[in-house]
C-alpha atoms as a PDB file:
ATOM      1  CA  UNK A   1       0.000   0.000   0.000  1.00  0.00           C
ATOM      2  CA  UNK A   2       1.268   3.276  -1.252  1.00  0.00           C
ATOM      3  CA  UNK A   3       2.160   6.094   1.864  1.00  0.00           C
ATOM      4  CA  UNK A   4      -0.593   8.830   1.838  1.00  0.00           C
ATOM      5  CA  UNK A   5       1.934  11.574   1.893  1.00  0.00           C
ATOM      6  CA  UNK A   6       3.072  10.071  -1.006  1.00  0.00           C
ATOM      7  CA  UNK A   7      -0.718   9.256  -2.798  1.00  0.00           C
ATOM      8  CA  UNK A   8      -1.657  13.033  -2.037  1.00  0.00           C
ATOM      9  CA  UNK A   9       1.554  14.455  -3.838  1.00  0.00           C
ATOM     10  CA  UNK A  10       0.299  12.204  -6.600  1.00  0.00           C
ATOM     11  CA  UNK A  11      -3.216  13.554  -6.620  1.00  0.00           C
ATOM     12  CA  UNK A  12      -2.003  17.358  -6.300  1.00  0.00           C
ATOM     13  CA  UNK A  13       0.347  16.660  -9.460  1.00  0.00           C
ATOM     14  CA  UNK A  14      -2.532  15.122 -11.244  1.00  0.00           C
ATOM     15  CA  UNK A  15      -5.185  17.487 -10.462  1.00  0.00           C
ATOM     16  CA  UNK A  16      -2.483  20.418 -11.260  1.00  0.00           C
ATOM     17  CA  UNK A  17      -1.501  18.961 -14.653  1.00  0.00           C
ATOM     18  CA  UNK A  18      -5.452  18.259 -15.642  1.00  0.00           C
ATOM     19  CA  UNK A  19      -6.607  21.905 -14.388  1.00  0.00           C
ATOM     20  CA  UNK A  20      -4.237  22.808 -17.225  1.00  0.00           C
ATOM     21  CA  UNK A  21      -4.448  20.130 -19.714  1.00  0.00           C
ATOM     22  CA  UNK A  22      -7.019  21.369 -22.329  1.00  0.00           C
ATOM     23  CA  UNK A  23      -5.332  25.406 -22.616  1.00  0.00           C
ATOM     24  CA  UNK A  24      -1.900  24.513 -23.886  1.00  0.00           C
ATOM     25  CA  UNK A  25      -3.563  23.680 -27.147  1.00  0.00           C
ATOM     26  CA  UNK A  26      -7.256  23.028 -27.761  1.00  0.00           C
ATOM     27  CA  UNK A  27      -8.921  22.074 -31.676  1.00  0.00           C
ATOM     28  CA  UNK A  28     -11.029  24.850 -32.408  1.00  0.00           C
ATOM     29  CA  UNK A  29     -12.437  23.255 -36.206  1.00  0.00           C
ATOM     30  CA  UNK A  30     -12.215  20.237 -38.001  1.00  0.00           C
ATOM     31  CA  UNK A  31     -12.712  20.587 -41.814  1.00  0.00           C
ATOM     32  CA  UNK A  32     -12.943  17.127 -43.342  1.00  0.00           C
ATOM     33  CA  UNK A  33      -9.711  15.500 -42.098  1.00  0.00           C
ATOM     34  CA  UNK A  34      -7.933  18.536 -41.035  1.00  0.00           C
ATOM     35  CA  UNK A  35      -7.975  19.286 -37.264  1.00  0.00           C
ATOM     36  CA  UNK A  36      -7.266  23.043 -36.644  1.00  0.00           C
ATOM     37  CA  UNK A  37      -5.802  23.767 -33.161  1.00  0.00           C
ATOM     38  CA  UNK A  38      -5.208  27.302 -31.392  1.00  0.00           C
ATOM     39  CA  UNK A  39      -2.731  27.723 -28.763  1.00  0.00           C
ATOM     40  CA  UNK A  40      -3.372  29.109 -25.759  1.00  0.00           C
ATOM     41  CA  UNK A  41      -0.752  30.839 -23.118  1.00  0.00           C
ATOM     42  CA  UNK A  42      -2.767  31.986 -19.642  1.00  0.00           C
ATOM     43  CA  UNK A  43      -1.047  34.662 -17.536  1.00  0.00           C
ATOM     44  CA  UNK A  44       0.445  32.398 -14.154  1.00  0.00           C
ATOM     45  CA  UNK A  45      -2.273  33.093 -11.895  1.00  0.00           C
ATOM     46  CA  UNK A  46      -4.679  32.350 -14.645  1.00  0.00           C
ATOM     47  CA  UNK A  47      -7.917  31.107 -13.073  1.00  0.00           C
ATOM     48  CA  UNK A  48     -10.820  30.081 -15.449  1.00  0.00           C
ATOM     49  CA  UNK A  49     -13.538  32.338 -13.175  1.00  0.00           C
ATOM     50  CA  UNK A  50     -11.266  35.275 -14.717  1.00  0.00           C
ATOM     51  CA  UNK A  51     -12.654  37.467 -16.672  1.00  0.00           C
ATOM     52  CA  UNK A  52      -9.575  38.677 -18.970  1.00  0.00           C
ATOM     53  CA  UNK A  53      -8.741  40.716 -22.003  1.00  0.00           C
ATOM     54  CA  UNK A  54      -7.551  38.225 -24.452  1.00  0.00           C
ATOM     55  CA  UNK A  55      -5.423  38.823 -27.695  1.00  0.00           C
ATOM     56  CA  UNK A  56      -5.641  36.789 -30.850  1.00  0.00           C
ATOM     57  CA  UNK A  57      -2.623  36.134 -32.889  1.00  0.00           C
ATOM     58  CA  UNK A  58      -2.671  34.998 -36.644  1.00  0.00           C
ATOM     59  CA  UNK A  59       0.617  33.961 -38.326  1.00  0.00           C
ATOM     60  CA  UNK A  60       1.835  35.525 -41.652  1.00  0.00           C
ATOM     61  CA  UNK A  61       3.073  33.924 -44.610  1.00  0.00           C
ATOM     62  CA  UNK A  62       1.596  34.970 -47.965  1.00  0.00           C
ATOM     63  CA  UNK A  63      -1.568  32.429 -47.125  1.00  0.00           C
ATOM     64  CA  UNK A  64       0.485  29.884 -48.228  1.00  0.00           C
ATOM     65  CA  UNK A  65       2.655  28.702 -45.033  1.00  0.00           C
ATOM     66  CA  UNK A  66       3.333  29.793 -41.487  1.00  0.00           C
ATOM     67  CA  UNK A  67       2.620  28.293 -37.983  1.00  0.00           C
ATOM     68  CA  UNK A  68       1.328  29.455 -34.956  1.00  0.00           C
ATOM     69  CA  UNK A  69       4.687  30.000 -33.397  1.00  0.00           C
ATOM     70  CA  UNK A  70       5.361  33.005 -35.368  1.00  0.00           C
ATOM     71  CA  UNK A  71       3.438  34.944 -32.192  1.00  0.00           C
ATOM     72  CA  UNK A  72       5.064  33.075 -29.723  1.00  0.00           C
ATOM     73  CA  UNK A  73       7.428  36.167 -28.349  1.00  0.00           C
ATOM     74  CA  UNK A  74       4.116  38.530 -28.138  1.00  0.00           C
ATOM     75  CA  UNK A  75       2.263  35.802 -27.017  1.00  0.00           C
ATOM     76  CA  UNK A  76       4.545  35.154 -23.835  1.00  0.00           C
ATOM     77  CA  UNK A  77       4.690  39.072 -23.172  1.00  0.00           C
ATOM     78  CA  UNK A  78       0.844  39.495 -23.119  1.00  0.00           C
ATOM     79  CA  UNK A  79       0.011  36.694 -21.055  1.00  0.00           C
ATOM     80  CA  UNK A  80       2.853  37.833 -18.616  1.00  0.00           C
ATOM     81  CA  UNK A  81       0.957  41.182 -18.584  1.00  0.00           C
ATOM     82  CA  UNK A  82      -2.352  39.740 -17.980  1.00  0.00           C
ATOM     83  CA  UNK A  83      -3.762  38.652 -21.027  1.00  0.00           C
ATOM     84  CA  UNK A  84      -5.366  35.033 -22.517  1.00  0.00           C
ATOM     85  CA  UNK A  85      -3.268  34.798 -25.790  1.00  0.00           C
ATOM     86  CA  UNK A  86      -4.664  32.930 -28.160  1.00  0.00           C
ATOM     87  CA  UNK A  87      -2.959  31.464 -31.655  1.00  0.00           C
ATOM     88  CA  UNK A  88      -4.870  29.820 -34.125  1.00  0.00           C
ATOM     89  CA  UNK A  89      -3.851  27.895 -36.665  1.00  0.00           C
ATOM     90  CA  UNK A  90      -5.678  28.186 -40.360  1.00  0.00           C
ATOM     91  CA  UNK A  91      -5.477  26.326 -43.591  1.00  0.00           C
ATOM     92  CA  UNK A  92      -3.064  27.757 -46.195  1.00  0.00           C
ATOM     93  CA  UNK A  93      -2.059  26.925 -49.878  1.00  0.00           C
ATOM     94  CA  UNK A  94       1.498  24.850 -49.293  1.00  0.00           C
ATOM     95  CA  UNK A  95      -0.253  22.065 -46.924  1.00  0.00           C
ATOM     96  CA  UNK A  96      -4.199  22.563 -48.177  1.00  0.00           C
ATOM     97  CA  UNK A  97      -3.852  23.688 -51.130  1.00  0.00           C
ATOM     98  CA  UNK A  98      -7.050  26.604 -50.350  1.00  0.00           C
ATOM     99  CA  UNK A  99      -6.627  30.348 -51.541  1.00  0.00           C
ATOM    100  CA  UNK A 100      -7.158  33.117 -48.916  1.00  0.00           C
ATOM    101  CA  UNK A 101     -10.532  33.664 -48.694  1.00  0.00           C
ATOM    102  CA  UNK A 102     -10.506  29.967 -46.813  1.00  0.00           C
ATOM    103  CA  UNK A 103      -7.710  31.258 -44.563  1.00  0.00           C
ATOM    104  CA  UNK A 104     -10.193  34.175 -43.549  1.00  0.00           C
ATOM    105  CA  UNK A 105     -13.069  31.325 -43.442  1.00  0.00           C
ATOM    106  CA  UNK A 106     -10.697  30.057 -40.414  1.00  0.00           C
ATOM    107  CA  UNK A 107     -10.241  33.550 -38.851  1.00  0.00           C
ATOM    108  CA  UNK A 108     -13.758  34.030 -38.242  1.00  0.00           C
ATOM    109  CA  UNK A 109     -14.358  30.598 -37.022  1.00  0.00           C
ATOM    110  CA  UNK A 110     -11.523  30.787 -34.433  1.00  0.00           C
ATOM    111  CA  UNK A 111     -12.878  34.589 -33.161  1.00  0.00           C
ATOM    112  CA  UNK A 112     -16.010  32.797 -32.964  1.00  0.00           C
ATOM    113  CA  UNK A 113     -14.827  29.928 -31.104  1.00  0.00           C
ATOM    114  CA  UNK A 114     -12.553  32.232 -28.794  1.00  0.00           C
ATOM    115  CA  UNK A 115     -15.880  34.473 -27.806  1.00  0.00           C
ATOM    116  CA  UNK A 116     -18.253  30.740 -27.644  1.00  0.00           C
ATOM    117  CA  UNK A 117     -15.663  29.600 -25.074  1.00  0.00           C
ATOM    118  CA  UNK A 118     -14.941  32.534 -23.060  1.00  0.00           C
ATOM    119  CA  UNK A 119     -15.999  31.725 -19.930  1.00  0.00           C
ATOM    120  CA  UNK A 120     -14.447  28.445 -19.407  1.00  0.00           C
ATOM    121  CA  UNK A 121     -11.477  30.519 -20.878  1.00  0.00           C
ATOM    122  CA  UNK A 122     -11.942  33.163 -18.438  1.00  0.00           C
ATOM    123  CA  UNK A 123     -12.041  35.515 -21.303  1.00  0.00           C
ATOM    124  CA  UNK A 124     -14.344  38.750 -21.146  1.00  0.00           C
ATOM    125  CA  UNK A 125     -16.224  38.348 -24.004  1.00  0.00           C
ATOM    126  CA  UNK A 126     -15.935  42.172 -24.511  1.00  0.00           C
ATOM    127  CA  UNK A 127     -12.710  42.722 -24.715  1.00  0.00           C
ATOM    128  CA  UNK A 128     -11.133  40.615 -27.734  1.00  0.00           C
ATOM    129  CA  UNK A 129      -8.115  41.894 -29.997  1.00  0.00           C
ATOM    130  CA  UNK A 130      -8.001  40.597 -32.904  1.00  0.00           C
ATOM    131  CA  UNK A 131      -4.203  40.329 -34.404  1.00  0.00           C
ATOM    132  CA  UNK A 132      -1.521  39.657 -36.564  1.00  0.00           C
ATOM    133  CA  UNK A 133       1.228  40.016 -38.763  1.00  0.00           C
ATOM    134  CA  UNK A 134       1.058  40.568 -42.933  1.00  0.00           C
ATOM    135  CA  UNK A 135      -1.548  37.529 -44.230  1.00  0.00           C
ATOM    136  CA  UNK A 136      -2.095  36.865 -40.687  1.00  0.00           C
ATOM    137  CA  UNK A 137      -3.007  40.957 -40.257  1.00  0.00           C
ATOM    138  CA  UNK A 138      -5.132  40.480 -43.358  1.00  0.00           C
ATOM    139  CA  UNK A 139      -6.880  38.070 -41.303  1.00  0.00           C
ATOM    140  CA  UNK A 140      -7.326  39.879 -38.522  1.00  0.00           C
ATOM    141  CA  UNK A 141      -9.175  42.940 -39.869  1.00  0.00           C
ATOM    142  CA  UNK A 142     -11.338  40.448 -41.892  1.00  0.00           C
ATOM    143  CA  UNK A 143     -12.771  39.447 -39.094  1.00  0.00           C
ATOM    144  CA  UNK A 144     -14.476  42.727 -38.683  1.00  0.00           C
ATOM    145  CA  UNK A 145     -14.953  43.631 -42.481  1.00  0.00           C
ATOM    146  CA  UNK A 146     -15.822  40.067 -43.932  1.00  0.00           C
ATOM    147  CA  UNK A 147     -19.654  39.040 -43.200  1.00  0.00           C
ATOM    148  CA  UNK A 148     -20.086  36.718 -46.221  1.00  0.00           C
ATOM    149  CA  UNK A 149     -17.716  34.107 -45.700  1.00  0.00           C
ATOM    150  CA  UNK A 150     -19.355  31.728 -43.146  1.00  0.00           C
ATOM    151  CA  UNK A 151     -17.835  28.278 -42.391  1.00  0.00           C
ATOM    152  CA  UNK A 152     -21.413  25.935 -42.902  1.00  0.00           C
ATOM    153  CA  UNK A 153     -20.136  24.657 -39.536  1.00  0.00           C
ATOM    154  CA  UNK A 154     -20.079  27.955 -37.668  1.00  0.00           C
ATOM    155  CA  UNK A 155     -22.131  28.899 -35.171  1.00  0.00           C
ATOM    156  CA  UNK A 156     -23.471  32.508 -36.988  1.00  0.00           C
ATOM    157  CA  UNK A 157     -25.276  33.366 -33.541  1.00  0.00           C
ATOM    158  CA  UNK A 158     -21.530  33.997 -32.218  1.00  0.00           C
ATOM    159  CA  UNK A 159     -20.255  37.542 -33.506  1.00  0.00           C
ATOM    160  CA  UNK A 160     -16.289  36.841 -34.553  1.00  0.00           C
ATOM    161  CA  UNK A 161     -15.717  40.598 -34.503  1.00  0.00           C
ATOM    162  CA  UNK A 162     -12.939  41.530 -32.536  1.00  0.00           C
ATOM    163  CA  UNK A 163     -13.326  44.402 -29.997  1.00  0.00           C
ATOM    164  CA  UNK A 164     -10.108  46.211 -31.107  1.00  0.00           C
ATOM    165  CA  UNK A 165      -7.343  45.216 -33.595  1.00  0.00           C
ATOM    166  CA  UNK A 166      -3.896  45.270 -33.526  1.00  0.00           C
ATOM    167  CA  UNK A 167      -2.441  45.127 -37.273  1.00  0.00           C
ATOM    168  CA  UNK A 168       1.394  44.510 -37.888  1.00  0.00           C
ATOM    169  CA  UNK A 169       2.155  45.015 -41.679  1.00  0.00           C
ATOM    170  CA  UNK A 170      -1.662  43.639 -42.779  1.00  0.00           C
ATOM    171  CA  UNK A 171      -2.155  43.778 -46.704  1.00  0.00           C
ATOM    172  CA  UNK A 172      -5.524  45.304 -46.657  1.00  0.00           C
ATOM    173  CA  UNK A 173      -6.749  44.967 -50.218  1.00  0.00           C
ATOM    174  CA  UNK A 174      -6.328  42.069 -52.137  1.00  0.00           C
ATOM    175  CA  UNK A 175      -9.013  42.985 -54.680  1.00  0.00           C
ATOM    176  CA  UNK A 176      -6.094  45.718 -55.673  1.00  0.00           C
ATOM    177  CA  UNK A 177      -4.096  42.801 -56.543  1.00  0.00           C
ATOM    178  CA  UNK A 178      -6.388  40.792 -57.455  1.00  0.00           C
ATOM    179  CA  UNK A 179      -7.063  43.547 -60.720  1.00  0.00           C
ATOM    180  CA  UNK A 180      -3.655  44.029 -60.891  1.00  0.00           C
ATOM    181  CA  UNK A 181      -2.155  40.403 -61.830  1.00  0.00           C
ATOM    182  CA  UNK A 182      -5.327  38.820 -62.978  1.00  0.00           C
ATOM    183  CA  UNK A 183      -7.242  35.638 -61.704  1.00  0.00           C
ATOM    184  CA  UNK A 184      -3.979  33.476 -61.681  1.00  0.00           C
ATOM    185  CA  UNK A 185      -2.995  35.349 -58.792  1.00  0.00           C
ATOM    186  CA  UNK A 186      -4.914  33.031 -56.449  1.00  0.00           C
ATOM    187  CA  UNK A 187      -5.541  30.176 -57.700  1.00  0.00           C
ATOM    188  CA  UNK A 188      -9.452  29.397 -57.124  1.00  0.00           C
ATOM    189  CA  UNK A 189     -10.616  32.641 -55.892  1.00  0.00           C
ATOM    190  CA  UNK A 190     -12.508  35.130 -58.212  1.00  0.00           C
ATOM    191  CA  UNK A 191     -12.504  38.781 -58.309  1.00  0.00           C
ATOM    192  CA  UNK A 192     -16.095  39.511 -56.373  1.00  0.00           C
ATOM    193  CA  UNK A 193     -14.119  36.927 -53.618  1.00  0.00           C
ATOM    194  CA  UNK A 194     -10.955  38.625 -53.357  1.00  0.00           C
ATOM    195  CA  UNK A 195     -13.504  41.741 -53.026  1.00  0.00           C
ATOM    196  CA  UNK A 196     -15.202  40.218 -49.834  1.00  0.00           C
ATOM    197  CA  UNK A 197     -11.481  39.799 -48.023  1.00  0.00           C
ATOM    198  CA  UNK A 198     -10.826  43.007 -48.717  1.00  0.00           C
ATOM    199  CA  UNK A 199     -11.168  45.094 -45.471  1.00  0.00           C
ATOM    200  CA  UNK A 200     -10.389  48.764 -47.662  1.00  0.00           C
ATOM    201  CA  UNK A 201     -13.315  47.465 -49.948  1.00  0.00           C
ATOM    202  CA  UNK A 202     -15.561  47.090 -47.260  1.00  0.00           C
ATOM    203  CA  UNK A 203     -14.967  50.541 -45.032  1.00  0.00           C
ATOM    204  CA  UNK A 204     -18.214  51.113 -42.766  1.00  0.00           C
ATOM    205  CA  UNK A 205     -18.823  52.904 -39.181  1.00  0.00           C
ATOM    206  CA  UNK A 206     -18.344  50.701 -36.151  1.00  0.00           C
ATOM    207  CA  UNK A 207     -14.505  50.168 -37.039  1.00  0.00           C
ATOM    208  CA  UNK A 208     -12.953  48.774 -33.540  1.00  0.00           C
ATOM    209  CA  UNK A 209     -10.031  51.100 -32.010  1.00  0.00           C
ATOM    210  CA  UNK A 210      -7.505  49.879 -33.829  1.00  0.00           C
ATOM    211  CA  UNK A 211      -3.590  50.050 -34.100  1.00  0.00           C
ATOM    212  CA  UNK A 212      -1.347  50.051 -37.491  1.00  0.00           C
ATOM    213  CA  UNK A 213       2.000  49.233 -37.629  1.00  0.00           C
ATOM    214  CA  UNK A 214       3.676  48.863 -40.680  1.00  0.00           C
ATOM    215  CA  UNK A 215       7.271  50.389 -41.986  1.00  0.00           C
ATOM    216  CA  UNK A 216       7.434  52.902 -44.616  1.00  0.00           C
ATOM    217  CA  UNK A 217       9.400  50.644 -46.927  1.00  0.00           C
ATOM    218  CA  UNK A 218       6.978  48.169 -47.009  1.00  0.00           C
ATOM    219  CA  UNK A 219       4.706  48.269 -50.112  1.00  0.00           C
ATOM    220  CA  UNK A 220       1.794  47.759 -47.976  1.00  0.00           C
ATOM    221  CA  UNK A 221       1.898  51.116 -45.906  1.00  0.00           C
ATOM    222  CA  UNK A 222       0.333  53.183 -48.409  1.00  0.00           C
ATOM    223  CA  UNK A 223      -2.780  50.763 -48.133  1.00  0.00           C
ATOM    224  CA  UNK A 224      -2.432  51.319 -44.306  1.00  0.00           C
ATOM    225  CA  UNK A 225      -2.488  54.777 -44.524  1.00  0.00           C
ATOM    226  CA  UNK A 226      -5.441  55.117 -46.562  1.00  0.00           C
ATOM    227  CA  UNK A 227      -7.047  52.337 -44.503  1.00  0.00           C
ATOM    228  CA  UNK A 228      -6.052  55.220 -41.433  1.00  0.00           C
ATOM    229  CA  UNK A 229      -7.472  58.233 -43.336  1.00  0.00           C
ATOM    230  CA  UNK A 230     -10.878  56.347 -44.280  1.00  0.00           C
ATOM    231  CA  UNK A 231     -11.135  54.873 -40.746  1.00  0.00           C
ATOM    232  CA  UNK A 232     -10.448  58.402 -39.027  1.00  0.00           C
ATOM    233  CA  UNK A 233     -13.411  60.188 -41.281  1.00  0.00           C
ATOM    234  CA  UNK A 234     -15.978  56.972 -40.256  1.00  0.00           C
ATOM    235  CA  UNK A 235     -15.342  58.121 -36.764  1.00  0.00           C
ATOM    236  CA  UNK A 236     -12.771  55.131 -35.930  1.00  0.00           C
ATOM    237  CA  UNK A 237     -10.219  55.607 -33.276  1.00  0.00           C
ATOM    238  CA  UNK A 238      -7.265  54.277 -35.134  1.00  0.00           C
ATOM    239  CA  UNK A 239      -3.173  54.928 -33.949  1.00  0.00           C
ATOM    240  CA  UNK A 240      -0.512  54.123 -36.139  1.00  0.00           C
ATOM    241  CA  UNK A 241       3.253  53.560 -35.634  1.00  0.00           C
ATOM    242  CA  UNK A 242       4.827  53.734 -39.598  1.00  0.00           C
ATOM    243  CA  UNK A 243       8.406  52.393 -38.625  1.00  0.00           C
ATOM    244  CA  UNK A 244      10.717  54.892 -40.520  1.00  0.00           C
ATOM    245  CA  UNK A 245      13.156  53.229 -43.723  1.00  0.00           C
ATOM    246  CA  UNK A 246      12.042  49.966 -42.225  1.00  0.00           C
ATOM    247  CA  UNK A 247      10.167  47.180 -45.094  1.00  0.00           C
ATOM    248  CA  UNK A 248       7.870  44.629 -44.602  1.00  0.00           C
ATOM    249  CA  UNK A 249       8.014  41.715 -41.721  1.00  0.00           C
ATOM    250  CA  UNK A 250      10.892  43.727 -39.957  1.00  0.00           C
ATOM    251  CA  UNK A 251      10.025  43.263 -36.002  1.00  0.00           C
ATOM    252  CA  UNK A 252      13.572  40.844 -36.443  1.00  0.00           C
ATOM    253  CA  UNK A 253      15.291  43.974 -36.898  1.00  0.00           C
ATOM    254  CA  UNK A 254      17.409  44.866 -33.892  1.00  0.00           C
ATOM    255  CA  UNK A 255      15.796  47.240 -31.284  1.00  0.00           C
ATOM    256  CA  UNK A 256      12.502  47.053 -33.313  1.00  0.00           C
ATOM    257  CA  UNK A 257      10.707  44.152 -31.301  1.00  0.00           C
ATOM    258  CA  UNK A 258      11.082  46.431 -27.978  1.00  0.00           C
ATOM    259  CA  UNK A 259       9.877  49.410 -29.567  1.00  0.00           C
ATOM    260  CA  UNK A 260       6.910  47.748 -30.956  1.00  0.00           C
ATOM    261  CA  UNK A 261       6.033  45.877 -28.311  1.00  0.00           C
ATOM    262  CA  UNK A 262       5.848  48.816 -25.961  1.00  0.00           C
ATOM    263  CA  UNK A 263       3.768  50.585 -28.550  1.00  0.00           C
ATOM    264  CA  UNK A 264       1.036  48.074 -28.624  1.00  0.00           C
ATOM    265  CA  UNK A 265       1.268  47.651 -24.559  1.00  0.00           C
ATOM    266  CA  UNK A 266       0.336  51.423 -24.642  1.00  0.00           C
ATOM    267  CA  UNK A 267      -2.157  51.047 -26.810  1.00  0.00           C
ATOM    268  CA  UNK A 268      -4.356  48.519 -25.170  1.00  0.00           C
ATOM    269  CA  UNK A 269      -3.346  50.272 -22.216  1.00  0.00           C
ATOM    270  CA  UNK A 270      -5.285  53.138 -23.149  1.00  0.00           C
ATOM    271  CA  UNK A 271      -7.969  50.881 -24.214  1.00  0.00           C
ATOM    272  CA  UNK A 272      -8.410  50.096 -20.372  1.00  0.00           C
ATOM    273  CA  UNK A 273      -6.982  46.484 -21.560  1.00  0.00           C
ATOM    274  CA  UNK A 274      -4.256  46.582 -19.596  1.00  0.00           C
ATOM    275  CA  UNK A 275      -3.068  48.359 -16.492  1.00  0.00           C
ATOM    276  CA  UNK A 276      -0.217  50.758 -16.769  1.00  0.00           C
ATOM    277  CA  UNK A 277       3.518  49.176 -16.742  1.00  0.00           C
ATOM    278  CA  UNK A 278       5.045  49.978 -13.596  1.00  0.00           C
ATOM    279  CA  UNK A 279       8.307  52.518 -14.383  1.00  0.00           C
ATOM    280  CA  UNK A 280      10.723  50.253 -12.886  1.00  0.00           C
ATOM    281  CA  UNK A 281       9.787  47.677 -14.918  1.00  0.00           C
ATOM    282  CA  UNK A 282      11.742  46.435 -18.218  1.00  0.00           C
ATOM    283  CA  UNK A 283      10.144  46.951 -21.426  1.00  0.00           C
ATOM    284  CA  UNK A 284      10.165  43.516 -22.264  1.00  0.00           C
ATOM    285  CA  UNK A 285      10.093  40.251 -19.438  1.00  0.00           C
ATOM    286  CA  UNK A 286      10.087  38.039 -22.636  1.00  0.00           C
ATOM    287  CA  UNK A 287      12.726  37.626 -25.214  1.00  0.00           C
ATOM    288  CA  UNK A 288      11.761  39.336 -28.654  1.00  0.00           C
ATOM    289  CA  UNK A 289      12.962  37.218 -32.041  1.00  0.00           C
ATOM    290  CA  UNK A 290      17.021  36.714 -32.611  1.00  0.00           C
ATOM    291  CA  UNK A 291      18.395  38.827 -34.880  1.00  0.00           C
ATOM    292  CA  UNK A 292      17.134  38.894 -38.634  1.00  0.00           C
ATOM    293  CA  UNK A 293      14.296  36.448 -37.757  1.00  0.00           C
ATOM    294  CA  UNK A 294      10.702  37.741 -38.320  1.00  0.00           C
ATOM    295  CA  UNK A 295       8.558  36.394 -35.475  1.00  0.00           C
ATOM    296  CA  UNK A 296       4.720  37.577 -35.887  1.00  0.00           C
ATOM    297  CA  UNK A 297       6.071  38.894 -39.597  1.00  0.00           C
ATOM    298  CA  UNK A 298       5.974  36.076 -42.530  1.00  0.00           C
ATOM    299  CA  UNK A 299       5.761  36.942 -46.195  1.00  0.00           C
ATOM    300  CA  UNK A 300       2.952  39.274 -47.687  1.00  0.00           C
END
């Protein structure tokens, strides 16, 4: 017979490890075969009473590759200030063969299963950013914008709109594209499609505060700017950082994950999101990307 001291340090390590077992990773959709899984990092004294702000990350990568683990590094710092971080993974062209408008099929499914779980995920249900980086930025702000691309699975009762957005680098027209390189740009999506992904298509009033970050060398900025300027005149509150000489995916670049990072801290600190970082305290508690790499970036 097992000592009792030695059966209730058992029981604690079980009960610890199963409290916990379904946020590392949970499957938020399952599209024929394919089993798409979201990520989930919980601040330490994470309880699931709570009733947090929670971010969601989408990976770039031109639609056509990427992983969750691109928004690892934010990931950590959020949940470390107080935030459910969430990273979804989506279909894209190099492992199922789809075009984007089925990667933005994915984003609103995973906002809606975010706000459909949130309180067993101790989420406020109020206070969702939607986020990510190039494609993965697309993604995000089509979560708002796009309301005729429904997964036949999806639960349309659940709004996917995010409460605020946080936008590194998005593209935010793809029907510009779309006219400018013809119908073999994507492969199986038409021109009224690529019309319905496009977020500067689609400008109406109830934009969430949102936050633009892009770097003037990037060929996207212009397309953020005038995505700024539209927003601004529907009565949006939108804040931009345009990262001086800097091009596209470029949070690897030395210095630039710090300065970023603290941006969009302040930001959803003046959303109420967050509560203010104490002065003492460093920038960053989490290590940004090594040098040259382009965590939360990816290709356009």
């Amino acid at each position: 017979m097992l000592p009792r001291a030695f059966i209730c340090l058992l029981l604690f390590l079980v009960l610890s490890v199963f409290s916990r077992a379904t946020l590392p990773q949970e499957i938020y959709k399952t599209v024929g075969k394919v089993k798409l899984t979201i990520d989930i990092d919980t601040p330490d004294d994470w309880k699931p009473s709570d009733k947090r702000p929670a971010i969601v990350f989408f990976f770039g990568g031109g639609w056509n590759t990427g992983t969750p683990s691109g928004f690892k590094s934010q990931a950590e710092y959020f949940a470390k200030r107080g935030m459910v971080c969430l990273r979804p993974d989506y279909r894209v062209r190099s492992r199922q063969n789809v075009p984007p408008d089925k990667c933005v099929e994915d984003g609103i499914s995973a906002m809606r299963w975010v706000r459909a779980n949130a309180a067993r995920l101790g989420i406020d249900p109020d206070r969702i950013v939607a986020s990510g980086g190039s494609a993965g930025g697309h993604i995000a702000a089509c979560t708002f914008f796009t309301t005729a691309i429904n997964a036949p699975t999806d639960d349309k009762t659940v709004s996917p709109q995010p409460n605020a957005m946080v936008l590194y680098f998005a593209v935010l027209d793809l029907y510009v594209r779309y006219q400018k390189y013809g119908p073999n740009v994507w492969e199986g999506m038409s021109a009224s499609t690529a019309k319905k992904v496009s977020p500067l298509q689609l400008m109406r009033k109830g934009i969430p505060p949102t936050l633009l970050v892009c770097g003037t060398e990037d060929s996207n900025c212009k397309y953020n700017k005038e995505f700024e300027a539209k927003a601004k005149k529907l009565g949006a509150k939108v804040e931009s950082l345009y990262a001086e000489g800097q091009p596209h995916a470029f949070l690897g670049r030395p210095g630039w994950f710090d300065k970023v990072i603290a941006r969009v801290d302040a930001f959803l600190v003046g959303l109420g999101y967050l509560a203010p970082m104490p002065e003492d305290a460093p920038v960053t508690p989490v290590k940004g990307p090594k040098k040259g790499g382009k965590k939360g970036g990816g290709k356009k």
